[in-house]
PDB file of N, CA and C in Angstrom:
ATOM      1  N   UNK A   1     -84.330 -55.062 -35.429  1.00  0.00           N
ATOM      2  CA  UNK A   1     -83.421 -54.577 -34.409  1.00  0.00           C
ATOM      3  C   UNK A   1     -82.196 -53.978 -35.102  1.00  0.00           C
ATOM      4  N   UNK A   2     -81.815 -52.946 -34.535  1.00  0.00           N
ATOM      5  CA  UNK A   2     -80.173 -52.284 -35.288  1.00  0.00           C
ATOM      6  C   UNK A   2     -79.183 -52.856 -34.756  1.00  0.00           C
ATOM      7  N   UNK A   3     -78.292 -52.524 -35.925  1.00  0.00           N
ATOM      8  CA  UNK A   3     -77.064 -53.321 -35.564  1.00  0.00           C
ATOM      9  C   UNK A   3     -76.027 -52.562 -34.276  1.00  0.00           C
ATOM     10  N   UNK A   4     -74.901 -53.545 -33.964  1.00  0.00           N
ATOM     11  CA  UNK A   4     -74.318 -52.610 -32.557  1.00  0.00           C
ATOM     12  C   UNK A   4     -73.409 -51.232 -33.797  1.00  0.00           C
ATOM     13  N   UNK A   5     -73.502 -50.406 -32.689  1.00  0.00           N
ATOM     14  CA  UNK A   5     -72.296 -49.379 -33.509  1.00  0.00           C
ATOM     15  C   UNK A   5     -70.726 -49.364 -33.519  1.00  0.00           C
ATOM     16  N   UNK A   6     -71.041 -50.837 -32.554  1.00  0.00           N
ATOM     17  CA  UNK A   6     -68.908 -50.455 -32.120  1.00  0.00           C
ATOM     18  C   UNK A   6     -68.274 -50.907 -33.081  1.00  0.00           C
ATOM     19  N   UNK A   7     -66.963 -51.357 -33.237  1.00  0.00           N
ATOM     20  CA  UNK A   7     -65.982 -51.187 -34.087  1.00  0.00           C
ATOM     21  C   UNK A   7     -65.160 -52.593 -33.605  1.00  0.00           C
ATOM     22  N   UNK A   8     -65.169 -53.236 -34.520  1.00  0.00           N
ATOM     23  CA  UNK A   8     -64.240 -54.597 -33.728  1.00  0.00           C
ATOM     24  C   UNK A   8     -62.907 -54.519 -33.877  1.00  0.00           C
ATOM     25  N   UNK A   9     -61.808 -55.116 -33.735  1.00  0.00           N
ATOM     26  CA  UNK A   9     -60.198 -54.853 -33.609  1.00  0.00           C
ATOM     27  C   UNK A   9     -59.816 -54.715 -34.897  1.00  0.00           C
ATOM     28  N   UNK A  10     -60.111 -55.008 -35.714  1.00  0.00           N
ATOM     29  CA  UNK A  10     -59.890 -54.862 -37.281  1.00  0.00           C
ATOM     30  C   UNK A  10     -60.299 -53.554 -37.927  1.00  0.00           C
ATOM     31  N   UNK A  11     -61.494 -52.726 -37.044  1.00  0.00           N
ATOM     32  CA  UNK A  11     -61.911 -51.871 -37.455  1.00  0.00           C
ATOM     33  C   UNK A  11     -63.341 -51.589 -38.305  1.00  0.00           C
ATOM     34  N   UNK A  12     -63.533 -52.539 -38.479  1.00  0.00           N
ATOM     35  CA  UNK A  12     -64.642 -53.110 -39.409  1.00  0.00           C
ATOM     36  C   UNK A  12     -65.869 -53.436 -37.703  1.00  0.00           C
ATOM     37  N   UNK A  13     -67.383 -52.577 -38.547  1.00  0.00           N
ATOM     38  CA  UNK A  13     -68.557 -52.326 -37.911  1.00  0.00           C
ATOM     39  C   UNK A  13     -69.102 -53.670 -37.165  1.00  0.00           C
ATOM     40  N   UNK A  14     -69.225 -53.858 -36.046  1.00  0.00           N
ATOM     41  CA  UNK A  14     -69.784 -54.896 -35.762  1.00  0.00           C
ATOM     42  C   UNK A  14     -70.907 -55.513 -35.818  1.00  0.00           C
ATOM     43  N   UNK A  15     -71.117 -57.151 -36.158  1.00  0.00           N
ATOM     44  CA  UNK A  15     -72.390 -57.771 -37.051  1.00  0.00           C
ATOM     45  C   UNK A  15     -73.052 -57.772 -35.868  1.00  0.00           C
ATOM     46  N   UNK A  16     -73.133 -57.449 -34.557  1.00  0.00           N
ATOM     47  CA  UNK A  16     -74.046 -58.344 -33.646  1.00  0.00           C
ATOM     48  C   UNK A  16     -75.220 -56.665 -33.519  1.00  0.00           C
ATOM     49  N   UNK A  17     -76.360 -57.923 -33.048  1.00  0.00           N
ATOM     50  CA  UNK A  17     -77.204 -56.459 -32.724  1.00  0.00           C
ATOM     51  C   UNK A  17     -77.131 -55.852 -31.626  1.00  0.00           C
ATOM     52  N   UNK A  18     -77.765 -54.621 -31.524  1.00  0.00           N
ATOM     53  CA  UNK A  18     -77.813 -53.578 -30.379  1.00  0.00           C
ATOM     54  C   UNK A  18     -78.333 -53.909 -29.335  1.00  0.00           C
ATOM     55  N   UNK A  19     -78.571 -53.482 -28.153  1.00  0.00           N
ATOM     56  CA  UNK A  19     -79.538 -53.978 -27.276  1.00  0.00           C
ATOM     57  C   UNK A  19     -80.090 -53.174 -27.429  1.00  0.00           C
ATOM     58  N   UNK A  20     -81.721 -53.362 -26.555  1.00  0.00           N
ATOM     59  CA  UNK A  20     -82.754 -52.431 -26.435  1.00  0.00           C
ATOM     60  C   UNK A  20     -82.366 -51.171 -25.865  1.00  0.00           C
ATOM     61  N   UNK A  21     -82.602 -49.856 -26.297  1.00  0.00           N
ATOM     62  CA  UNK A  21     -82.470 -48.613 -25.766  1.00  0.00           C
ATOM     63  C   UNK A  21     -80.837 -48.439 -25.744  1.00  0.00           C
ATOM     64  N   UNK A  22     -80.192 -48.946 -26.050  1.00  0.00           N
ATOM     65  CA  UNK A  22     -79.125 -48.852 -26.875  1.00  0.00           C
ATOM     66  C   UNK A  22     -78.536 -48.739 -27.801  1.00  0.00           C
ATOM     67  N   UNK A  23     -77.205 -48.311 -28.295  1.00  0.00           N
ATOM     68  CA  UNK A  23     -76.816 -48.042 -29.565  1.00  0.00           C
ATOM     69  C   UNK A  23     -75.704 -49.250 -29.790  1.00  0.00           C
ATOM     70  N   UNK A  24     -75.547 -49.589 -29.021  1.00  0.00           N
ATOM     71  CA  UNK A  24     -74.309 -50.701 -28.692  1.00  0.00           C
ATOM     72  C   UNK A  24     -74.732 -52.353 -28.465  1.00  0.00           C
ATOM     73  N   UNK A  25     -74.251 -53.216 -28.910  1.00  0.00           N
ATOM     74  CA  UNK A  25     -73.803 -55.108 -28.283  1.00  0.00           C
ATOM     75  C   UNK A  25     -73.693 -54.702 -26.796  1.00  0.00           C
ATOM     76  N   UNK A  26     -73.936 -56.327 -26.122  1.00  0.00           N
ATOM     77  CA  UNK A  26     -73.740 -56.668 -24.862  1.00  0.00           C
ATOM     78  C   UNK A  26     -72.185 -56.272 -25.047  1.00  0.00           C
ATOM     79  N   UNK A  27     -71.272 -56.787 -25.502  1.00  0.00           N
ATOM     80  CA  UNK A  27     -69.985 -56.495 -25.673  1.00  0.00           C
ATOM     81  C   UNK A  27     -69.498 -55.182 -25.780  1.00  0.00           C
ATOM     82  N   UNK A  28     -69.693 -54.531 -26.582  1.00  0.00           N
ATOM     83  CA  UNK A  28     -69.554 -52.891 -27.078  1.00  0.00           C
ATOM     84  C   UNK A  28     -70.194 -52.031 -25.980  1.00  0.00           C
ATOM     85  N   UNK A  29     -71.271 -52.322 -25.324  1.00  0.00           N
ATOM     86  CA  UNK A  29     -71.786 -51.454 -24.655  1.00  0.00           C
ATOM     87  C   UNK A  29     -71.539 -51.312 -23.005  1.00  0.00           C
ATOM     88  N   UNK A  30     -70.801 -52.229 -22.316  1.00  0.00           N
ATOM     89  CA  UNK A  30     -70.240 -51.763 -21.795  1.00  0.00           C
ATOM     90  C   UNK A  30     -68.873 -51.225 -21.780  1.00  0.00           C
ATOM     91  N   UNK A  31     -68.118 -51.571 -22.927  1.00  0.00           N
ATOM     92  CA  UNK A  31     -66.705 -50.787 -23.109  1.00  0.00           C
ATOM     93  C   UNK A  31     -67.088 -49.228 -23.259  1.00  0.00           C
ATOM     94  N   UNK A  32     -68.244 -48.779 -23.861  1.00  0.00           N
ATOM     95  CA  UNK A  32     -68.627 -47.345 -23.795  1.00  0.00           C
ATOM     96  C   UNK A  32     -68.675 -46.791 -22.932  1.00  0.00           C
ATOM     97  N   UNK A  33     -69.624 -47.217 -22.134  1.00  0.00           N
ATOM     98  CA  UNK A  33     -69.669 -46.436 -20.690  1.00  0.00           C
ATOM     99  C   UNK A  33     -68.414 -46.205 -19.924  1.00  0.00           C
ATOM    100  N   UNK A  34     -67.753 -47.746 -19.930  1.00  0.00           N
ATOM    101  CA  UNK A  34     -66.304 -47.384 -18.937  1.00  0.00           C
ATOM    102  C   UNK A  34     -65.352 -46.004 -20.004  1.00  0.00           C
ATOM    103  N   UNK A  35     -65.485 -45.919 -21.109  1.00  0.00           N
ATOM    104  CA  UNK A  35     -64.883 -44.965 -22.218  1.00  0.00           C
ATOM    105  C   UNK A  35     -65.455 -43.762 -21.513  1.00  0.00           C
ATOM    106  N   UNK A  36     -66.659 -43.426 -21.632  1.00  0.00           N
ATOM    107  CA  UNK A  36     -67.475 -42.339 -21.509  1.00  0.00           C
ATOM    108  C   UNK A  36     -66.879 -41.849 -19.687  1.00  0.00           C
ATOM    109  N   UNK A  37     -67.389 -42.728 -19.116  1.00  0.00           N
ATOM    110  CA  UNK A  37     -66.523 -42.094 -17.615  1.00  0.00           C
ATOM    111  C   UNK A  37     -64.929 -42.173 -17.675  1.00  0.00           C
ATOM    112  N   UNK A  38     -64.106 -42.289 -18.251  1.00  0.00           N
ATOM    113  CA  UNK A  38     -62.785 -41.826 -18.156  1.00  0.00           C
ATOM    114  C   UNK A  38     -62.567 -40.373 -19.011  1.00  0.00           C
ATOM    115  N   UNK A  39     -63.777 -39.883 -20.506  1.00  0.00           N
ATOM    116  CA  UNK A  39     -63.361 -38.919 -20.737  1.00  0.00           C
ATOM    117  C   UNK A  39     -63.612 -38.373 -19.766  1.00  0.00           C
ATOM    118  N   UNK A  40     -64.923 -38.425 -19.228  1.00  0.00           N
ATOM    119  CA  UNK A  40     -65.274 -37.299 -18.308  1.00  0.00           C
ATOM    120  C   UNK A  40     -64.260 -36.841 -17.162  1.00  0.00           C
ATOM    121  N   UNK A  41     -64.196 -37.986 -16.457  1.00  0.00           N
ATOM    122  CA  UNK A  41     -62.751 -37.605 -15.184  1.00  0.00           C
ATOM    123  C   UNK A  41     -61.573 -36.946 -15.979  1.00  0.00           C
ATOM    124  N   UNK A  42     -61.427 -36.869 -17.137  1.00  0.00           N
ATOM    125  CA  UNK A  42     -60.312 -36.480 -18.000  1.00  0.00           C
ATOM    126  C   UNK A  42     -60.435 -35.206 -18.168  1.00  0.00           C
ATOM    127  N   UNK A  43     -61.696 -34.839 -18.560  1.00  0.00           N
ATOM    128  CA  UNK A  43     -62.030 -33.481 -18.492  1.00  0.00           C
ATOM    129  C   UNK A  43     -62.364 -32.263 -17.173  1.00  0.00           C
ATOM    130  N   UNK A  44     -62.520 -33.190 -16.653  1.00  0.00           N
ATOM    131  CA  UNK A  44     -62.714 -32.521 -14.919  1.00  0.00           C
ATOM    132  C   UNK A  44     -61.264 -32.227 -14.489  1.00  0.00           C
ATOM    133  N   UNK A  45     -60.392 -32.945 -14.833  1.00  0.00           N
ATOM    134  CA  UNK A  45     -59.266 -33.387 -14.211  1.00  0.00           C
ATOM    135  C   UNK A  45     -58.514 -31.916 -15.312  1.00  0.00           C
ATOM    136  N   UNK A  46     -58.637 -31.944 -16.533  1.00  0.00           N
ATOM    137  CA  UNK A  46     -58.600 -30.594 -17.301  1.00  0.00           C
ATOM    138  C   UNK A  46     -58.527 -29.109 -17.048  1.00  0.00           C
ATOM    139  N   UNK A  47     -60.333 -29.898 -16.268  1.00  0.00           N
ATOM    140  CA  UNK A  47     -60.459 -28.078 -15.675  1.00  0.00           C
ATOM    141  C   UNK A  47     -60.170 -27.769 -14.748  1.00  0.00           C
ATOM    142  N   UNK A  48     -59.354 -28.209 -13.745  1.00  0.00           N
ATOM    143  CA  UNK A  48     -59.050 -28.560 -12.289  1.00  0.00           C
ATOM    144  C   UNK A  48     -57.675 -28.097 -12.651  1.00  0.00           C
ATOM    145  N   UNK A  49     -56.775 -28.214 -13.381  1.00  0.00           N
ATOM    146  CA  UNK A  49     -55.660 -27.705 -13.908  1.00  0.00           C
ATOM    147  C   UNK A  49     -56.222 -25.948 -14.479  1.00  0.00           C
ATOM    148  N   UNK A  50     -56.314 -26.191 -14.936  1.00  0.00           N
ATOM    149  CA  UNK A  50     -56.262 -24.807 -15.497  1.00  0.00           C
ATOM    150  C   UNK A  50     -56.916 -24.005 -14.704  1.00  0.00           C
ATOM    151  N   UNK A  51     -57.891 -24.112 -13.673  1.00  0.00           N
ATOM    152  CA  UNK A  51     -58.053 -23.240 -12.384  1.00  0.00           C
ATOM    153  C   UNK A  51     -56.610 -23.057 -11.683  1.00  0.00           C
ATOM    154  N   UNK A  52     -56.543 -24.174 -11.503  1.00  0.00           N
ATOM    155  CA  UNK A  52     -55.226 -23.821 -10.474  1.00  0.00           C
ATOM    156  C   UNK A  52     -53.847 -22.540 -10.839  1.00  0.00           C
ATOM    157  N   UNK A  53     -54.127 -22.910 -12.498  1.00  0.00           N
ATOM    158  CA  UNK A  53     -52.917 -22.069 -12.762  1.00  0.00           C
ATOM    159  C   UNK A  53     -53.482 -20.404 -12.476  1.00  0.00           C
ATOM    160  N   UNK A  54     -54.372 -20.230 -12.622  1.00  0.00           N
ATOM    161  CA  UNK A  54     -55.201 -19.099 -12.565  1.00  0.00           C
ATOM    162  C   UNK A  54     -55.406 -18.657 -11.020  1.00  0.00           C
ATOM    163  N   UNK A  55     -55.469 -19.713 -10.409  1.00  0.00           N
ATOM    164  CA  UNK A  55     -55.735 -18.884  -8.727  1.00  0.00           C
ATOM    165  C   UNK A  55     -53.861 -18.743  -8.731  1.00  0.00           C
ATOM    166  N   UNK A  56     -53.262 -19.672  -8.825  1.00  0.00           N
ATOM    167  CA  UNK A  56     -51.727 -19.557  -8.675  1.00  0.00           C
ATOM    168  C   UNK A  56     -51.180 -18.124  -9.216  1.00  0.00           C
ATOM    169  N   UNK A  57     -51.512 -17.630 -10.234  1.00  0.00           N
ATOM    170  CA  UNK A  57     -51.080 -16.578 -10.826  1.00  0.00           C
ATOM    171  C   UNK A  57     -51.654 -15.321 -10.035  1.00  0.00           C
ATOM    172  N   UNK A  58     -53.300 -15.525  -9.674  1.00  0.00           N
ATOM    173  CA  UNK A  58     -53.683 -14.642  -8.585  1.00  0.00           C
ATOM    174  C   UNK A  58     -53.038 -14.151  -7.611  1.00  0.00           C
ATOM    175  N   UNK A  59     -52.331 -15.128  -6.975  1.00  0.00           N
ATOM    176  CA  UNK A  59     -52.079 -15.313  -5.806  1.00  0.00           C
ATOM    177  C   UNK A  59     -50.427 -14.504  -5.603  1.00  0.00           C
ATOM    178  N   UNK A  60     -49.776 -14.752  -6.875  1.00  0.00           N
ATOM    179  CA  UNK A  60     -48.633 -14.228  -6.695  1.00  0.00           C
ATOM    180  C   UNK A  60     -48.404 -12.937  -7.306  1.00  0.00           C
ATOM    181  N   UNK A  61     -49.375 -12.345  -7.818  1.00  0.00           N
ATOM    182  CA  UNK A  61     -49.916 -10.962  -8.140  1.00  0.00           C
ATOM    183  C   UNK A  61     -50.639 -10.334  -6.960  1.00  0.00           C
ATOM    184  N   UNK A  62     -51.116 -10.933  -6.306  1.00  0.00           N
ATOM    185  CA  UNK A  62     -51.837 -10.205  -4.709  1.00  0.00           C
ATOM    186  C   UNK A  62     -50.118 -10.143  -3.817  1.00  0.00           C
ATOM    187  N   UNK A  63     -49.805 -11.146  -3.831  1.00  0.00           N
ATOM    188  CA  UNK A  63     -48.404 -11.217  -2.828  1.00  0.00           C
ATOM    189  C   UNK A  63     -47.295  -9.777  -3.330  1.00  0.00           C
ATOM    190  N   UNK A  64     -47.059 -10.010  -4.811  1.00  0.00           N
ATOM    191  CA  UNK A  64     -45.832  -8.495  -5.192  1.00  0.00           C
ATOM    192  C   UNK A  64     -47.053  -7.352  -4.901  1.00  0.00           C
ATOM    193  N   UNK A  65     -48.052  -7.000  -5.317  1.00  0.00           N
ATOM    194  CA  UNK A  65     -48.747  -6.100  -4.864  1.00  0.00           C
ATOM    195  C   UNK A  65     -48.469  -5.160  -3.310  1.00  0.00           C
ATOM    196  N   UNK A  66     -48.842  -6.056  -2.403  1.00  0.00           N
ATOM    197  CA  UNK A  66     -48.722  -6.088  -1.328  1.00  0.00           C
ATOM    198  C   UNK A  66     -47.199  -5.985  -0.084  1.00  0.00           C
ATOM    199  N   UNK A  67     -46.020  -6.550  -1.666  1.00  0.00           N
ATOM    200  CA  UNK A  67     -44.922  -6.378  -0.559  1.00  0.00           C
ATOM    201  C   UNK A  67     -44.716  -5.188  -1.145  1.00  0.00           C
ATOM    202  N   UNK A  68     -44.798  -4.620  -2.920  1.00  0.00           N
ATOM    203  CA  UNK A  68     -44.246  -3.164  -3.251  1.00  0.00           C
ATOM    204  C   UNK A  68     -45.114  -2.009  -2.695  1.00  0.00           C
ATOM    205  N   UNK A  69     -46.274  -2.532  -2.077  1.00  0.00           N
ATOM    206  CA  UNK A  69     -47.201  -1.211  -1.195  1.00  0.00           C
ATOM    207  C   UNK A  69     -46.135  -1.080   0.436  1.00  0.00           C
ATOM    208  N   UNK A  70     -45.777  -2.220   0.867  1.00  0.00           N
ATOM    209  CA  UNK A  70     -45.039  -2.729   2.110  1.00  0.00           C
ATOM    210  C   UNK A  70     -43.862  -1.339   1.965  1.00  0.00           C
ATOM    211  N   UNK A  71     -43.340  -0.984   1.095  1.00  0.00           N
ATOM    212  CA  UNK A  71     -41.940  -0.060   0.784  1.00  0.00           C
ATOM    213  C   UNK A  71     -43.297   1.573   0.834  1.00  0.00           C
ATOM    214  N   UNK A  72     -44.092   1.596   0.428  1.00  0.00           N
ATOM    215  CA  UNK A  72     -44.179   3.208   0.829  1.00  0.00           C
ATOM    216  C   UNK A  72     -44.398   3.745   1.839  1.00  0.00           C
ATOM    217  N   UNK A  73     -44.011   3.353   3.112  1.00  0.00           N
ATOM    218  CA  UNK A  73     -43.737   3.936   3.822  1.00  0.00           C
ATOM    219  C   UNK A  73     -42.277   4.143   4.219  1.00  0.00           C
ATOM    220  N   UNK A  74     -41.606   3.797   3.092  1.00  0.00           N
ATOM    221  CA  UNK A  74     -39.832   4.433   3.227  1.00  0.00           C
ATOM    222  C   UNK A  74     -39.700   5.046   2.335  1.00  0.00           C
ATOM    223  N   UNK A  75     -40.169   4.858   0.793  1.00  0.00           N
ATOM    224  CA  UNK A  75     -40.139   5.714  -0.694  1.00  0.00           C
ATOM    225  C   UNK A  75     -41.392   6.984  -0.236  1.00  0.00           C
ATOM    226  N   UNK A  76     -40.786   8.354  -0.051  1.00  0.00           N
ATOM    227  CA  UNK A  76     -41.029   9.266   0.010  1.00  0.00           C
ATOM    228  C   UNK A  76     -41.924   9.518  -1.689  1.00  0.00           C
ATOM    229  N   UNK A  77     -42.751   9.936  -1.255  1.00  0.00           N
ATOM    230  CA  UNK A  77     -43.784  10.755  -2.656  1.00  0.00           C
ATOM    231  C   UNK A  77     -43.584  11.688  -2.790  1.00  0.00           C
ATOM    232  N   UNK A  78     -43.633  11.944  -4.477  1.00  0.00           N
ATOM    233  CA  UNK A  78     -43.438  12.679  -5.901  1.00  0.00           C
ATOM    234  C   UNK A  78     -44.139  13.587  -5.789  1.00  0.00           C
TER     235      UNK A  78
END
């Protein structure tokens, strides 16, 4: 059987073994998963930002667009 892969508080590889179909200890292996779903929400949460800034910037580029078209019908054409 292989050993777990986690890392104990010292830093040093941990002696216990893996479980089946695992890479991880009873111990280690669920601290992964709860690890593994917070990057993920971390990264969602990432890209969820950086859309926003992008529709935001859209949005206020459609708006001046739209009020400096609003003036040609008082600015006489060239």
């Amino acid at each position: 059987m292989a050993r777990c892969e986690g890392t104990t508080q010292s830093g040093e590889q941990c002696k216990l073994d893996a479980q089946e179909d695992s890479r991880f200890c009873h111990l280690h292996g669920e601290k992964e998963a709860e690890a593994d779903q917070e990057s993920a929400a971390a990264e969602e949460a990432l890209c969820w930002d950086d859309v926003a800034h992008l529709v935001l910037a859209g949005v206020v580029v459609a708006g001046m667009f739209l009020f400096i078209r609003s003036f040609g019908k008082w600015i006489p054409r060239l």
